[in-house]
PDB file of N, CA and C in Angstrom:
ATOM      1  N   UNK A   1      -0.919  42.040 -10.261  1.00  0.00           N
ATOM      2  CA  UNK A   1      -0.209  41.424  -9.149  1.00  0.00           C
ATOM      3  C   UNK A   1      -1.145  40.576  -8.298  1.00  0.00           C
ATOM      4  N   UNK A   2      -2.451  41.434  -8.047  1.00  0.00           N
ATOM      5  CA  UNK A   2      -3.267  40.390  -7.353  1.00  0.00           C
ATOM      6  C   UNK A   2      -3.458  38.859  -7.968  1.00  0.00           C
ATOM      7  N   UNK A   3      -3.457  38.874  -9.691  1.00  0.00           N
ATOM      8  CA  UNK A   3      -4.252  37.899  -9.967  1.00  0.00           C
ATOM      9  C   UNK A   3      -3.377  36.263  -9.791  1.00  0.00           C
ATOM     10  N   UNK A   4      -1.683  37.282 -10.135  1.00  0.00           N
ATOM     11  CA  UNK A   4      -0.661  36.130  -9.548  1.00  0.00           C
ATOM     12  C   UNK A   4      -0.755  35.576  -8.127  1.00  0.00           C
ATOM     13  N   UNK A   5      -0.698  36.325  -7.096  1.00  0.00           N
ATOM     14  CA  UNK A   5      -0.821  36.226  -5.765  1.00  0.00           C
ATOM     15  C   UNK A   5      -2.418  35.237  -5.506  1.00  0.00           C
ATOM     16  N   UNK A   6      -3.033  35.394  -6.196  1.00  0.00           N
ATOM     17  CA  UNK A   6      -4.336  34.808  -6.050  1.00  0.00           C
ATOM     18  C   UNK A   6      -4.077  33.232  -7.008  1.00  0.00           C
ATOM     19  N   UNK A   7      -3.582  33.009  -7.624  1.00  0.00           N
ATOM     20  CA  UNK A   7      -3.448  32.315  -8.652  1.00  0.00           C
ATOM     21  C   UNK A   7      -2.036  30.979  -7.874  1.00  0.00           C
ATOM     22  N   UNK A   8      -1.248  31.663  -7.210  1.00  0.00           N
ATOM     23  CA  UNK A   8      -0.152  31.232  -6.496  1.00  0.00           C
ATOM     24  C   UNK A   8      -0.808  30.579  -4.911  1.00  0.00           C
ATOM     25  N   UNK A   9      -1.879  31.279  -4.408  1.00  0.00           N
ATOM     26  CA  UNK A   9      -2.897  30.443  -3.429  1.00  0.00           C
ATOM     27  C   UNK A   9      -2.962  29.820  -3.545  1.00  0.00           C
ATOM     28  N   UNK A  10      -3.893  29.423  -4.947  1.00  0.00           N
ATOM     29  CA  UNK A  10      -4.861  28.433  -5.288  1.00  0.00           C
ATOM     30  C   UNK A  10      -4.171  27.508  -5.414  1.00  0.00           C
ATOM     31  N   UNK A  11      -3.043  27.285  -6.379  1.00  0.00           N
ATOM     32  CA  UNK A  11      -2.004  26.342  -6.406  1.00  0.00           C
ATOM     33  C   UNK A  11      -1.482  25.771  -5.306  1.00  0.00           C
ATOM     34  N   UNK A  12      -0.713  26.241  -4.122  1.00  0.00           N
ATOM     35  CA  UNK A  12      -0.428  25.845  -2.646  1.00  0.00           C
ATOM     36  C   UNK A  12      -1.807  25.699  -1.756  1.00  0.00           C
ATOM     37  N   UNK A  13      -2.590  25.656  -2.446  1.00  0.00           N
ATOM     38  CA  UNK A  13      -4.420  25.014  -1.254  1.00  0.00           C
ATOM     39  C   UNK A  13      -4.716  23.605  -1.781  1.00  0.00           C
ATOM     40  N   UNK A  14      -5.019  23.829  -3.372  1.00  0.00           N
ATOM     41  CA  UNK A  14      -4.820  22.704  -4.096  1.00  0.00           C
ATOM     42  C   UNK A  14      -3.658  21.421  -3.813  1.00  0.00           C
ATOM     43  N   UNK A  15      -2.466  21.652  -4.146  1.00  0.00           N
ATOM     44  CA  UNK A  15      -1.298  21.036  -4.043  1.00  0.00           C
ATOM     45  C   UNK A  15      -1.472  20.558  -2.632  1.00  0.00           C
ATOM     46  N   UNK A  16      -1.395  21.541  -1.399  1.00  0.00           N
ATOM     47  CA  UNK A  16      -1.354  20.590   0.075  1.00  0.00           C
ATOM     48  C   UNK A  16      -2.478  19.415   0.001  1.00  0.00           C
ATOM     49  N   UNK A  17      -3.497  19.570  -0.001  1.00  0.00           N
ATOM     50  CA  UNK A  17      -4.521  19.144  -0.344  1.00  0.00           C
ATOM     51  C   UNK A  17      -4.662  17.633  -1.168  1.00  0.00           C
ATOM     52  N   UNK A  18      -4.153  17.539  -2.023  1.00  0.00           N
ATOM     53  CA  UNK A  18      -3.880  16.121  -3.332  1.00  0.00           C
ATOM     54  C   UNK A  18      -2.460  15.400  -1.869  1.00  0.00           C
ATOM     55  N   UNK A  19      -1.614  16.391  -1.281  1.00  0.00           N
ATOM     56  CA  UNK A  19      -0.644  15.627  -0.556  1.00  0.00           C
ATOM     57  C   UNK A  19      -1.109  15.550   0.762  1.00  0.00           C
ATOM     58  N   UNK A  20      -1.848  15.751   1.140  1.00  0.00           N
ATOM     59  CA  UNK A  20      -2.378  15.442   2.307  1.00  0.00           C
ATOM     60  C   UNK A  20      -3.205  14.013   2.776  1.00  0.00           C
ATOM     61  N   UNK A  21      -3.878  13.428   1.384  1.00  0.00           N
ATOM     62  CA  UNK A  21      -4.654  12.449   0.927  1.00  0.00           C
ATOM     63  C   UNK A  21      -3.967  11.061   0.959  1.00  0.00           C
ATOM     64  N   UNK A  22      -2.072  10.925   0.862  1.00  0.00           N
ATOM     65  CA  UNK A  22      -1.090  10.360   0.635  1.00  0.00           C
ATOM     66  C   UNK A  22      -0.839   9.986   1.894  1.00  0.00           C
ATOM     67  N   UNK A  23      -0.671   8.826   2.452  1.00  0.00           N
ATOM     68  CA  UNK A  23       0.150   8.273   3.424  1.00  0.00           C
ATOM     69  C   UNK A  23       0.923   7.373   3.195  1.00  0.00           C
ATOM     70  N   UNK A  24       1.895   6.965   3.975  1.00  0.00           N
ATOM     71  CA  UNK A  24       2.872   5.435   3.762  1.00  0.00           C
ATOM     72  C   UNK A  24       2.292   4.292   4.827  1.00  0.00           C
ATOM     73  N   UNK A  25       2.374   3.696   4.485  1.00  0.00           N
ATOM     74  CA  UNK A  25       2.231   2.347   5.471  1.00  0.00           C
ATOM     75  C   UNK A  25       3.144   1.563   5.487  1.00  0.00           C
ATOM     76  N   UNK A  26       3.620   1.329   6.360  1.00  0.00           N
ATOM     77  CA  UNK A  26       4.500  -0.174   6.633  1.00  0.00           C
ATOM     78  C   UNK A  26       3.668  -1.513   7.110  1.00  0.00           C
ATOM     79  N   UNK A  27       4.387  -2.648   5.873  1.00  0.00           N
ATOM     80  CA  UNK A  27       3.780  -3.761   6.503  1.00  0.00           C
ATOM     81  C   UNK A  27       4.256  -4.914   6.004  1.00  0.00           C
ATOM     82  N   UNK A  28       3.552  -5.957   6.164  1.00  0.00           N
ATOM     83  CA  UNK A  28       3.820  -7.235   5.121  1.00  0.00           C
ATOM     84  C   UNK A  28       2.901  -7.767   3.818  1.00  0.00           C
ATOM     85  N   UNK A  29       3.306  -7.771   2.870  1.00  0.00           N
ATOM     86  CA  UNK A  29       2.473  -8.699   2.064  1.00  0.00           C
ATOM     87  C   UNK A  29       1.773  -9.800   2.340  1.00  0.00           C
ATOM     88  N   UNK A  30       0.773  -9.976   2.384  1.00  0.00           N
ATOM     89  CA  UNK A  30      -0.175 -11.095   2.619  1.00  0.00           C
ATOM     90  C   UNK A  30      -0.741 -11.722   1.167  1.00  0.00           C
ATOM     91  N   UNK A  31      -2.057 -12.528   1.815  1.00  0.00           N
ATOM     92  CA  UNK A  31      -2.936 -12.631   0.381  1.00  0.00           C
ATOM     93  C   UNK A  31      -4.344 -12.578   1.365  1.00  0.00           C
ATOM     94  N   UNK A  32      -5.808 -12.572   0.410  1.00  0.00           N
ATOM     95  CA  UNK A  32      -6.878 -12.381   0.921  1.00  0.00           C
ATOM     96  C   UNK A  32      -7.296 -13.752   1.643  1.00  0.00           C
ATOM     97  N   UNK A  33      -6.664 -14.854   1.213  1.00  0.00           N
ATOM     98  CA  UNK A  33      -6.874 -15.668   2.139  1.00  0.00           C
ATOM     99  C   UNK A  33      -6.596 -16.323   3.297  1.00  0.00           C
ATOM    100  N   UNK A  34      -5.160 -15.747   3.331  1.00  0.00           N
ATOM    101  CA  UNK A  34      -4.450 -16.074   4.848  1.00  0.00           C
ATOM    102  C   UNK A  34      -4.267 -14.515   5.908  1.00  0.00           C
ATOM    103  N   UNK A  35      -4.908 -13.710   4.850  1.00  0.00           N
ATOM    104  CA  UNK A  35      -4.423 -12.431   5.576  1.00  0.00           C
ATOM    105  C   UNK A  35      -3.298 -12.331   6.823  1.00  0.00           C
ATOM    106  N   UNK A  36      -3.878 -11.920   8.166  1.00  0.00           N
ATOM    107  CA  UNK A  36      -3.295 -11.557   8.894  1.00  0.00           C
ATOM    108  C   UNK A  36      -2.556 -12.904   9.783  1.00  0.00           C
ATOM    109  N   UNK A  37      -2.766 -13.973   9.064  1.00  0.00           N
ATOM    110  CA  UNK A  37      -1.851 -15.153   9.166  1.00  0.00           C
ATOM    111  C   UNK A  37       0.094 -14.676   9.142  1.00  0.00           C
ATOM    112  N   UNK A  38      -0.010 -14.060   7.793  1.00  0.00           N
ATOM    113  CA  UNK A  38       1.572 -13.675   7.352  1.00  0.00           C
ATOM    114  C   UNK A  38       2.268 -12.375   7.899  1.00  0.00           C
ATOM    115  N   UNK A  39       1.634 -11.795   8.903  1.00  0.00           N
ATOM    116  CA  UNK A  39       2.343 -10.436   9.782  1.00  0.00           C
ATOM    117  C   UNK A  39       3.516  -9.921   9.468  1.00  0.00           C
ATOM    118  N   UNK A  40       4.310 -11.395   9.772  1.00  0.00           N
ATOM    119  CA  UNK A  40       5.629 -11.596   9.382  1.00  0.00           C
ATOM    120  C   UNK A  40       6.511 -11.796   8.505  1.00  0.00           C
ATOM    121  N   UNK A  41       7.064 -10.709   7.999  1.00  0.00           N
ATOM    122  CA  UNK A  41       7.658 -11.422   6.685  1.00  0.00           C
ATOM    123  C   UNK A  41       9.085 -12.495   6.490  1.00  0.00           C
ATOM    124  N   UNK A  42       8.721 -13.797   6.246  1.00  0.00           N
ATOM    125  CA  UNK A  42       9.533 -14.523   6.154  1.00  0.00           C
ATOM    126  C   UNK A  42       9.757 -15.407   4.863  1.00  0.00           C
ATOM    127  N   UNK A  43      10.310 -16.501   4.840  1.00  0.00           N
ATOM    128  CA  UNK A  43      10.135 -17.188   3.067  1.00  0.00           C
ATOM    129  C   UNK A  43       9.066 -17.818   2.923  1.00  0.00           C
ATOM    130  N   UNK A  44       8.866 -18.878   3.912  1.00  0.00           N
ATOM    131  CA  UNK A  44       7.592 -19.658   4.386  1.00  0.00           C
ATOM    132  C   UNK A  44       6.602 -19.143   4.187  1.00  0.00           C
ATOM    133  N   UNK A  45       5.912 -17.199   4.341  1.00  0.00           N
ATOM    134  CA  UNK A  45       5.034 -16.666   3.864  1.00  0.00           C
ATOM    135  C   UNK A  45       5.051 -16.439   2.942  1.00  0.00           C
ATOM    136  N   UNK A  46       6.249 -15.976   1.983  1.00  0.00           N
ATOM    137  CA  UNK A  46       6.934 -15.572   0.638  1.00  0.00           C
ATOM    138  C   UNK A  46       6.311 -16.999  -0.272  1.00  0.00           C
ATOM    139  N   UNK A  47       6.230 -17.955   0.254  1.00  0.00           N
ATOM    140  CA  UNK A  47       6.055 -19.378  -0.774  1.00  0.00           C
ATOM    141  C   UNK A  47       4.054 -19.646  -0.999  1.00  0.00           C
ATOM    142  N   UNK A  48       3.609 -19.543   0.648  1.00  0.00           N
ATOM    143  CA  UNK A  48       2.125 -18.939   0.676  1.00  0.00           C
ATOM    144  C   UNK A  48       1.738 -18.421  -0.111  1.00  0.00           C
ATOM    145  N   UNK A  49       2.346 -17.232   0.398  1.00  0.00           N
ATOM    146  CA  UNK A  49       1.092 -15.983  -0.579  1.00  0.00           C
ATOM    147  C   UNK A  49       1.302 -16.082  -2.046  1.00  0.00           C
ATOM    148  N   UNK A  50       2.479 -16.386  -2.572  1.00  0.00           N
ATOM    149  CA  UNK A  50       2.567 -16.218  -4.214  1.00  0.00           C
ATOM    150  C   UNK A  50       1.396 -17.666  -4.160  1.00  0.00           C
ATOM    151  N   UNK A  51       1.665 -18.699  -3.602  1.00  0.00           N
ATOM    152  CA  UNK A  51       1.076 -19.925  -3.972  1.00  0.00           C
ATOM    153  C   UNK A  51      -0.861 -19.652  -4.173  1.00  0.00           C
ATOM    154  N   UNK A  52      -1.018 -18.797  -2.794  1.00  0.00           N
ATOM    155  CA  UNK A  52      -2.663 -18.686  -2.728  1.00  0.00           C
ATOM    156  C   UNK A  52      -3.022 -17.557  -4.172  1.00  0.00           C
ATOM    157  N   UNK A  53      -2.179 -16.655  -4.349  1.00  0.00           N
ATOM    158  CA  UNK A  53      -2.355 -15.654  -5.066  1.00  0.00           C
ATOM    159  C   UNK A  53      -2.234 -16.204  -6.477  1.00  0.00           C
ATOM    160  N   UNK A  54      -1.753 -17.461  -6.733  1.00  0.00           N
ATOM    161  CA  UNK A  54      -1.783 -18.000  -8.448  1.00  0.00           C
ATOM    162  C   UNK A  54      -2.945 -18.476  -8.573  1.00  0.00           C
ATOM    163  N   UNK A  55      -3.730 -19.168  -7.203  1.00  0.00           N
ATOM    164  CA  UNK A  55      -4.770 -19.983  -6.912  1.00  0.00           C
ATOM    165  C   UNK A  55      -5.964 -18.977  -6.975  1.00  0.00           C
ATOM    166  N   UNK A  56      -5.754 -17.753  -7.070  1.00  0.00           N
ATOM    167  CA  UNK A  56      -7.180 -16.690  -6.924  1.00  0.00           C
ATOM    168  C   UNK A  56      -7.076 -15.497  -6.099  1.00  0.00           C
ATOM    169  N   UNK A  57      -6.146 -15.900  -5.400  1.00  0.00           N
ATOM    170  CA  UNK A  57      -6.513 -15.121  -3.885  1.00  0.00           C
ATOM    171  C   UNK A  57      -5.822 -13.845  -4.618  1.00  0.00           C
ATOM    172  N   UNK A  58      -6.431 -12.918  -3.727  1.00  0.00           N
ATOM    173  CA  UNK A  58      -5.684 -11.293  -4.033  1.00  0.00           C
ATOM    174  C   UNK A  58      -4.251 -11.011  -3.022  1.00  0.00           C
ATOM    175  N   UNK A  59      -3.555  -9.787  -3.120  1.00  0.00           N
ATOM    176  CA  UNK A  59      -2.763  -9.694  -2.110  1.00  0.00           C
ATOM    177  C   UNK A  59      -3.297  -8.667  -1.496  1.00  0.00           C
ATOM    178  N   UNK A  60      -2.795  -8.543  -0.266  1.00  0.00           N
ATOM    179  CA  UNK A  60      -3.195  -7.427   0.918  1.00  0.00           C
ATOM    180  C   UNK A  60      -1.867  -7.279   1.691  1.00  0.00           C
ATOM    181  N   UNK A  61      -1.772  -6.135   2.421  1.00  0.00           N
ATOM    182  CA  UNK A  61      -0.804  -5.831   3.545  1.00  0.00           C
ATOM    183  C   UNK A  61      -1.267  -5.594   4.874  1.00  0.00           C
ATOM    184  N   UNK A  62      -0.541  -6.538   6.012  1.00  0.00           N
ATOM    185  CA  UNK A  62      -1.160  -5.960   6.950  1.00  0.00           C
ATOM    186  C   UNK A  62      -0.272  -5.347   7.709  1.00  0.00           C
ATOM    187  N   UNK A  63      -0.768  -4.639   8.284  1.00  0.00           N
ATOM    188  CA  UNK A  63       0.478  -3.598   8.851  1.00  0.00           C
ATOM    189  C   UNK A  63      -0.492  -3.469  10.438  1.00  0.00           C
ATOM    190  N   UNK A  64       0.323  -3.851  11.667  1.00  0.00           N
ATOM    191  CA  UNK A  64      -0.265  -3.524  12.968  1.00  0.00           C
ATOM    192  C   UNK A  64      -1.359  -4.063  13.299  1.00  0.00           C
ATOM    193  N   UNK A  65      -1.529  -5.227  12.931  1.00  0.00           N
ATOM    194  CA  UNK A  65      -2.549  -6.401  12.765  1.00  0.00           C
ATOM    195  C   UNK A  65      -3.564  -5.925  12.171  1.00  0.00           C
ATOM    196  N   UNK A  66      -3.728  -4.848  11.462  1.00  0.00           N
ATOM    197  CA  UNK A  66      -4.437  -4.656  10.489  1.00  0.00           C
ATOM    198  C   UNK A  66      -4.420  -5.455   9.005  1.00  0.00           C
ATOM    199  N   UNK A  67      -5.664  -5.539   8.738  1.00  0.00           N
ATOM    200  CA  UNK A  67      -4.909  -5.702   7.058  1.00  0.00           C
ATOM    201  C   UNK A  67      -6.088  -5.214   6.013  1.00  0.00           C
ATOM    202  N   UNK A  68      -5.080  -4.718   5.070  1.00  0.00           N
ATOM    203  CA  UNK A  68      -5.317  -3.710   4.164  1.00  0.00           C
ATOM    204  C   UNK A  68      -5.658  -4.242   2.896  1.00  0.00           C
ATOM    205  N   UNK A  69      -6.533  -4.172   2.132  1.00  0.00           N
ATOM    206  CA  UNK A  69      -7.289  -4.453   0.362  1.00  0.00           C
ATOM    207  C   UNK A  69      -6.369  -3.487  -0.256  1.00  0.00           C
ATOM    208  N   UNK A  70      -5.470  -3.494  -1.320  1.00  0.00           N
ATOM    209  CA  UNK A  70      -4.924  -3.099  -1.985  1.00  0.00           C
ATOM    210  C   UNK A  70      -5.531  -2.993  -3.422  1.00  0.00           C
ATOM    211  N   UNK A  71      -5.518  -1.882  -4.203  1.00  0.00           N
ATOM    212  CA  UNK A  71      -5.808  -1.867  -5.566  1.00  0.00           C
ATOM    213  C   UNK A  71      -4.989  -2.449  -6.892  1.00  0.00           C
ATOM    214  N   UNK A  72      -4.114  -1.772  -6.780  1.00  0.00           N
ATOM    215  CA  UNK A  72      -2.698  -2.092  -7.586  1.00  0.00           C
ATOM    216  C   UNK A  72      -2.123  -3.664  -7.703  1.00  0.00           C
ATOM    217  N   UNK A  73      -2.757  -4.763  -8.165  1.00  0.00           N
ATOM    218  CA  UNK A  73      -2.510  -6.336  -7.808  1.00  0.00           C
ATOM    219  C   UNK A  73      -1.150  -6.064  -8.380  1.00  0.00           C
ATOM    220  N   UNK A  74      -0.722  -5.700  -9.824  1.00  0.00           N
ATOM    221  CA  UNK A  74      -0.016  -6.130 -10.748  1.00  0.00           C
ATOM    222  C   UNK A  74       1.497  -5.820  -9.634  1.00  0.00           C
ATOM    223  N   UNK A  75       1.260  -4.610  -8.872  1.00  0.00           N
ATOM    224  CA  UNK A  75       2.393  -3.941  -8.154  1.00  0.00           C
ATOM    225  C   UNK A  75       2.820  -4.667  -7.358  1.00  0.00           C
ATOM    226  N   UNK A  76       1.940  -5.496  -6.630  1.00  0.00           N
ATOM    227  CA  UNK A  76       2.471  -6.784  -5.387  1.00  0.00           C
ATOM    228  C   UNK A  76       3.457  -7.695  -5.894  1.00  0.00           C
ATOM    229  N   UNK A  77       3.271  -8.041  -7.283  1.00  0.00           N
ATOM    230  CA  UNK A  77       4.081  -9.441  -7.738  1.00  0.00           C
ATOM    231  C   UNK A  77       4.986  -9.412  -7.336  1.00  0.00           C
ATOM    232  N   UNK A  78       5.043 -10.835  -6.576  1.00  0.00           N
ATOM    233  CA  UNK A  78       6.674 -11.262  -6.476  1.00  0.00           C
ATOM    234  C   UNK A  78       7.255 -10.643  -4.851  1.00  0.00           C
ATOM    235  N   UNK A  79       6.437 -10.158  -4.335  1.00  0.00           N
ATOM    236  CA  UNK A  79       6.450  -9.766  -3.238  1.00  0.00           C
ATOM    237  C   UNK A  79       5.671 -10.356  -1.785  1.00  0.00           C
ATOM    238  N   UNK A  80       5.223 -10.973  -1.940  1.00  0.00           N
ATOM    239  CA  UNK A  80       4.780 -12.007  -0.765  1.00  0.00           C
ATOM    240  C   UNK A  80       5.612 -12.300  -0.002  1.00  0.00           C
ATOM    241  N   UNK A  81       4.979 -12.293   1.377  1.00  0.00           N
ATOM    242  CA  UNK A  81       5.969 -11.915   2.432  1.00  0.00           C
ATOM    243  C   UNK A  81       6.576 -11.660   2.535  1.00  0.00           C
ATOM    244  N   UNK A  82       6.837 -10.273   1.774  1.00  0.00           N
ATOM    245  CA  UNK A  82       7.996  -9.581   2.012  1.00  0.00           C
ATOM    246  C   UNK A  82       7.480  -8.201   2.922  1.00  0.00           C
ATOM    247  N   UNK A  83       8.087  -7.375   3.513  1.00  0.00           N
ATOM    248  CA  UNK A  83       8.075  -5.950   4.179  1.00  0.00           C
ATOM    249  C   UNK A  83       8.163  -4.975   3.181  1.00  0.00           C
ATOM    250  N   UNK A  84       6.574  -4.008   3.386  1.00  0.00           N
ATOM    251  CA  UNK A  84       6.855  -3.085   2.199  1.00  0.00           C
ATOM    252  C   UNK A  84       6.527  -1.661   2.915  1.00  0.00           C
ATOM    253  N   UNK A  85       7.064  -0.628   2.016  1.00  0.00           N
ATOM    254  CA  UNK A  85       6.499   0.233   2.655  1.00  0.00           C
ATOM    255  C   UNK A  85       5.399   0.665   1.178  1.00  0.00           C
ATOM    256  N   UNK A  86       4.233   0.523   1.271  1.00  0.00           N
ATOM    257  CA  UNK A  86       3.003   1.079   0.546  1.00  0.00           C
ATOM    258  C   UNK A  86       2.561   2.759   0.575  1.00  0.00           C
ATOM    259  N   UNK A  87       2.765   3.706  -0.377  1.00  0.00           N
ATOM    260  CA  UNK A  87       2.211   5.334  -0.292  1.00  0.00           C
ATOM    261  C   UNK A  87       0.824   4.843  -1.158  1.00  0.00           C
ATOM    262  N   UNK A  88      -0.026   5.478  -0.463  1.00  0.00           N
ATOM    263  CA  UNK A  88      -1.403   5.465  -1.346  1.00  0.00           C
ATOM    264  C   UNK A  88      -2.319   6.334  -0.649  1.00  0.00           C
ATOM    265  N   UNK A  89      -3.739   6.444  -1.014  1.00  0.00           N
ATOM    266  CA  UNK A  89      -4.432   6.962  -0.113  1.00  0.00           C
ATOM    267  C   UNK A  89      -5.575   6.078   0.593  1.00  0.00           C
ATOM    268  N   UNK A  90      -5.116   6.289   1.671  1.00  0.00           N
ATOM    269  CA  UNK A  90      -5.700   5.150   2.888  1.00  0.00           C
ATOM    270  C   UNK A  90      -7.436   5.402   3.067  1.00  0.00           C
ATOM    271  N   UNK A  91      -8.320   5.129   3.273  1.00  0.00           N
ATOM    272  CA  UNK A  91      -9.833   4.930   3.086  1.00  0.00           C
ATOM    273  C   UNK A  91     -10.179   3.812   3.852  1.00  0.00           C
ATOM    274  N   UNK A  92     -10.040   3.844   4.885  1.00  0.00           N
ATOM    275  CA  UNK A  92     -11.037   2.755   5.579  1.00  0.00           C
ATOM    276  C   UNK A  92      -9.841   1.340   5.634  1.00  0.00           C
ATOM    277  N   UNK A  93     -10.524   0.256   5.099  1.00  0.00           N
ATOM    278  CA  UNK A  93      -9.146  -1.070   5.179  1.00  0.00           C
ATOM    279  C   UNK A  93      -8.833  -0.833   3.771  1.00  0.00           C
ATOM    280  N   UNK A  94      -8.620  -0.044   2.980  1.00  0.00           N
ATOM    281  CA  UNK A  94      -8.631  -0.231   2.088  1.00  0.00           C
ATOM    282  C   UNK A  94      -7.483   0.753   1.310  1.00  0.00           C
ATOM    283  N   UNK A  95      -6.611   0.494   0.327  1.00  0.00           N
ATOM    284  CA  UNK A  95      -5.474   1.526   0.031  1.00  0.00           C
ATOM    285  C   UNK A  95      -5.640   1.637  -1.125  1.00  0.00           C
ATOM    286  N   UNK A  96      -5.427   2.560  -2.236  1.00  0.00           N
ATOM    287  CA  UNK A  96      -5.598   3.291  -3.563  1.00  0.00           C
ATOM    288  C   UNK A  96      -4.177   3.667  -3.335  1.00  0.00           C
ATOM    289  N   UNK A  97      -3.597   2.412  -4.138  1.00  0.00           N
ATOM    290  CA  UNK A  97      -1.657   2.069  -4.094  1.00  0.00           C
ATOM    291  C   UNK A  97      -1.117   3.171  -5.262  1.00  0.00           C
ATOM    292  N   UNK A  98      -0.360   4.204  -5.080  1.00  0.00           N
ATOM    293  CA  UNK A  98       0.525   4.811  -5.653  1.00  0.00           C
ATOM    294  C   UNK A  98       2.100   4.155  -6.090  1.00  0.00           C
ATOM    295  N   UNK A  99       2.499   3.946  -4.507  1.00  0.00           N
ATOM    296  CA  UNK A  99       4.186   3.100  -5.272  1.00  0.00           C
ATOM    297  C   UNK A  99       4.097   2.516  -4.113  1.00  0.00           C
ATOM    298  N   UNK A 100       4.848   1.759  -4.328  1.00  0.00           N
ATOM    299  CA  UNK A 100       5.286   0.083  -3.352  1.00  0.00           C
ATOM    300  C   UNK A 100       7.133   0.047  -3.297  1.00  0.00           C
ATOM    301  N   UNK A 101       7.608  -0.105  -2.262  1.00  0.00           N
ATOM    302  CA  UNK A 101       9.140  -0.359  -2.223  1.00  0.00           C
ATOM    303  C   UNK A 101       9.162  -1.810  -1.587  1.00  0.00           C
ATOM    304  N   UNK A 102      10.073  -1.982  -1.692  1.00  0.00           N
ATOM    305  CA  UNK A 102      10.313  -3.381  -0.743  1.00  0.00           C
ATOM    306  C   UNK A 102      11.297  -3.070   0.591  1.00  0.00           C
ATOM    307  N   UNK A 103      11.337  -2.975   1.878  1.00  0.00           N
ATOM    308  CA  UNK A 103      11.701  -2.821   2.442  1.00  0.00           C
ATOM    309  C   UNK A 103      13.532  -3.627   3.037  1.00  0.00           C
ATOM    310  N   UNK A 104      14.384  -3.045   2.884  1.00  0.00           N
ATOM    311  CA  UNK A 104      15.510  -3.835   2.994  1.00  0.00           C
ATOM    312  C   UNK A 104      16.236  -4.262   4.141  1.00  0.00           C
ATOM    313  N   UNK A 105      15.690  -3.464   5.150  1.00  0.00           N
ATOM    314  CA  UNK A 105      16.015  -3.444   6.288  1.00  0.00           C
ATOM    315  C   UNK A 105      15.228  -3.970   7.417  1.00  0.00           C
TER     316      UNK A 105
END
């Protein structure tokens, strides 16, 4: 019985732990070169950022005049200036992207 009870710990210390590491962010799609230019998500940024981002540039989100280095490029496509909400684990300016939604509201 102990070794379950001990075994059933470890699992719920572990587990909080991997979810604790996870946050969401809300923000906008940017790119690395206009960054915190596009705050806002509108079409006018939507036409930008895909445009800088074919040209080289990476995408980023900034959220609260922050803006954020994203890992996950392939996940941004098609999303420039748009409102996302980003889960990843947050590190400094920097996010280790899990899933990306697009925000509809």
């Amino acid at each position: 019985m102990k070794k379950v009870a001990l075994l059933a710990f470890t699992f719920l210390v572990f587990g909080s732990l991997s979810l604790a590491g996870a946050k969401t962010i809300t923000g906008v799609v940017s790119d690395s070169h206009c960054g915190a230019k596009h705050a806002t998500a509108s079409e006018g940024a939507a036409h930008c950022v895909e445009h800088c981002v074919s040209g080289g540039a990476s995408y980023v989100v900034v959220s609260n005049g922050k803006v954020y280095q994203v890992d996950a490029q392939d996940k941004f496509k098609g999303l420039g200036g748009k409102s996302v909400s980003v889960t990843g684990t947050v590190k400094g300016n920097s996010i280790t992207v899990t899933d990306v939604a697009e925000k509809t509201s």
